[in-house]
C-alpha atoms as a PDB file:
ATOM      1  CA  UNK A   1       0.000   0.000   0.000  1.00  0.00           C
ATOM      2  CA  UNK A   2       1.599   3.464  -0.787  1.00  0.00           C
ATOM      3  CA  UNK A   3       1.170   6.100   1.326  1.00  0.00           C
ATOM      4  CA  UNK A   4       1.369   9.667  -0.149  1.00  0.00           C
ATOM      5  CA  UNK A   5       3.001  12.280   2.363  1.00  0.00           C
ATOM      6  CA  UNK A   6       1.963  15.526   1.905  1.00  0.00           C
ATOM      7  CA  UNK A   7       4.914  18.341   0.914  1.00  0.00           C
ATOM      8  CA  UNK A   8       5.912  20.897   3.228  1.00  0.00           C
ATOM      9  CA  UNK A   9       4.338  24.074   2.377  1.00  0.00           C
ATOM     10  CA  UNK A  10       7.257  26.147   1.433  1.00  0.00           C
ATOM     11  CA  UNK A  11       7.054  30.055   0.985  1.00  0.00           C
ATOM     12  CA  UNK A  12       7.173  30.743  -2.735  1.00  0.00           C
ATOM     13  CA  UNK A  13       9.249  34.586  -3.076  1.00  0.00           C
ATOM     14  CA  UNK A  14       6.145  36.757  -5.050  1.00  0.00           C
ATOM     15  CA  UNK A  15       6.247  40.365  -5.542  1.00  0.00           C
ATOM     16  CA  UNK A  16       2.905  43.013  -5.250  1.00  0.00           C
ATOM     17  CA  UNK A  17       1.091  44.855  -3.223  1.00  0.00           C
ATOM     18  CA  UNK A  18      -1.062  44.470  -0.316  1.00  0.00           C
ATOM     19  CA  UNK A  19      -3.304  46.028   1.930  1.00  0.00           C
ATOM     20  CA  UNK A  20      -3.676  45.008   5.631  1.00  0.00           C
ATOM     21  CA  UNK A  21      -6.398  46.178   7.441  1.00  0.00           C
ATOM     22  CA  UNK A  22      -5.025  45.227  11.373  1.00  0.00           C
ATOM     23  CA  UNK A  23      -7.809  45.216  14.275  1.00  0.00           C
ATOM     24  CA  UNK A  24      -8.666  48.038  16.250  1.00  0.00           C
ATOM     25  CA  UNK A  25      -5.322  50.201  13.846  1.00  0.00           C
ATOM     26  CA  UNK A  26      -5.354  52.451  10.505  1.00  0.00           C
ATOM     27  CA  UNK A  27      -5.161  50.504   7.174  1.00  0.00           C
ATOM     28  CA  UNK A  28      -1.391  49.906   6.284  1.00  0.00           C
ATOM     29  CA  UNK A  29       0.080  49.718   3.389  1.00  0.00           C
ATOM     30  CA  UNK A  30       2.618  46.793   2.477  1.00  0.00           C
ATOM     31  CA  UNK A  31       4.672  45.085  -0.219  1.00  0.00           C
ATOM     32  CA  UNK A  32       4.618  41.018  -0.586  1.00  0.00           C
ATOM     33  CA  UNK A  33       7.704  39.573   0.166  1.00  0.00           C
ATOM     34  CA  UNK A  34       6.664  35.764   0.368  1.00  0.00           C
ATOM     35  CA  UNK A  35       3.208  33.567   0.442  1.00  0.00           C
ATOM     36  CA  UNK A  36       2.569  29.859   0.835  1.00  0.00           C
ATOM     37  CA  UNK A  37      -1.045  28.191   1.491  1.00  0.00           C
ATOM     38  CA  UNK A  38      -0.930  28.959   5.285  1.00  0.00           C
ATOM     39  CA  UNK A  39       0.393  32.469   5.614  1.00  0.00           C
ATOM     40  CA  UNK A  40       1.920  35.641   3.565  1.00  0.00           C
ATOM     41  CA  UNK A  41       5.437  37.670   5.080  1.00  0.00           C
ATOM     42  CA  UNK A  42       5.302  41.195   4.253  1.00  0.00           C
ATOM     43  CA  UNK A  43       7.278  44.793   4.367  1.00  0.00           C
ATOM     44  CA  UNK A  44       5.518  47.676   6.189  1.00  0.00           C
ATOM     45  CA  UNK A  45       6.564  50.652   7.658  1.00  0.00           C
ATOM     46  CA  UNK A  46       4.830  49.984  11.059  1.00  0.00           C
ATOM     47  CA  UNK A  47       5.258  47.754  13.744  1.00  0.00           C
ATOM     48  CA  UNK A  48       2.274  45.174  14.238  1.00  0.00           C
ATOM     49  CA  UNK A  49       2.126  43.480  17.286  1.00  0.00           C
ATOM     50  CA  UNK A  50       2.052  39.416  17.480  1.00  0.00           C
ATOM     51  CA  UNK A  51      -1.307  38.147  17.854  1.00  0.00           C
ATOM     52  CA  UNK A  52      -3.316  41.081  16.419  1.00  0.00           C
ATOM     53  CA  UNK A  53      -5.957  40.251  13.992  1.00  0.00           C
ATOM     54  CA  UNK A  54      -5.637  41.369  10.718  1.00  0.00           C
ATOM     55  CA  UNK A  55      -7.540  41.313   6.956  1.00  0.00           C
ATOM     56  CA  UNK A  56      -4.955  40.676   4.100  1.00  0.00           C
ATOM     57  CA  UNK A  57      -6.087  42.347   0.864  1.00  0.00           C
ATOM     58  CA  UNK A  58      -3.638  41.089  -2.367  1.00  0.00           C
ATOM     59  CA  UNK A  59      -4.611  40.560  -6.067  1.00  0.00           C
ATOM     60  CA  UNK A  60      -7.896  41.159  -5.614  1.00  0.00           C
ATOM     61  CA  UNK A  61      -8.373  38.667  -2.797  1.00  0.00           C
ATOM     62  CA  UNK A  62      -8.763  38.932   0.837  1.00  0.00           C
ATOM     63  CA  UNK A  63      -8.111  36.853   3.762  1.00  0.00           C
ATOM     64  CA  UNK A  64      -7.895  36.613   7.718  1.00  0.00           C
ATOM     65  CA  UNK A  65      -5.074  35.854  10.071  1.00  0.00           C
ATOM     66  CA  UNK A  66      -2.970  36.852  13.102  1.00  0.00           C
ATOM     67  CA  UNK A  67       0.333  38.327  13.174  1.00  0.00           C
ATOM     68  CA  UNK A  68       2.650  35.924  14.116  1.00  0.00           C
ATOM     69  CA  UNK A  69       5.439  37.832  14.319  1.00  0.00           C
ATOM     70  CA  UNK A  70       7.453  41.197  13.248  1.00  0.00           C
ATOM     71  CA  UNK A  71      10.559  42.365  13.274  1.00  0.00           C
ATOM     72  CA  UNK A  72      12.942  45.010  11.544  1.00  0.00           C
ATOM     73  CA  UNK A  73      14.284  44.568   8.295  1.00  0.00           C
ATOM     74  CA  UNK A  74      16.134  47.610   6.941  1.00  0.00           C
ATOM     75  CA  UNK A  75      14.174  50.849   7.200  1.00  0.00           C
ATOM     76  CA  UNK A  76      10.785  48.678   6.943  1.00  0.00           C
ATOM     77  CA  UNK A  77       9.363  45.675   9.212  1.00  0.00           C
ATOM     78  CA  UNK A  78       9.097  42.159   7.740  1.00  0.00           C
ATOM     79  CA  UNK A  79       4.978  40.817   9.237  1.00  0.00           C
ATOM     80  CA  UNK A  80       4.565  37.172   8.981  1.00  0.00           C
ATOM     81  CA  UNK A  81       0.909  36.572   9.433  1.00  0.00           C
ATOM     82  CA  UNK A  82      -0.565  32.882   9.752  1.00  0.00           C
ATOM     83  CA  UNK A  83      -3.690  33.163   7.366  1.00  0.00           C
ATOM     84  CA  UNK A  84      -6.789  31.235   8.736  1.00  0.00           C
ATOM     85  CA  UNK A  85      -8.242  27.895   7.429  1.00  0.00           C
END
């Protein structure tokens, strides 16, 4: 019997823009740095606190997650958010 093994979801590079739309904070503006199935890293020029709840708007699309983390990259802040299921 073969049993198939799902591939880890790796984070494919992609380049646009997005708009996140954070809970309870002022739309922000970012660019798309990576994106896989489960979540999307992006530049912005603001700090975003871990765990805040946030609408991802990109291509046309939209989606919900939480910040799972943020830290400094260059002048900007890299965002990894965790997009829901």
């Amino acid at each position: 019997m073969n049993v198939k093994h799902p591939l880890p979801e790796q984070p494919v590079r992609s380049k646009g823009e997005a708009t996140l739309l954070p809970d309870g904070c002022p739309e922000l503006p970012a660019v798309v740095c990576d994106i896989s199935p489960s979540g999307i890293g992006v530049l912005a020029d603001r700090i975003l606190d871990a765990g805040t709840a946030v609408d991802v708007h990109v291509h046309g699309h939209a989606a919900r997650g939480i910040v799972a983390s943020c830290r400094p990259a260059g002048a900007a802040f890299y965002i990894a958010i965790a997009l829901a299921a």
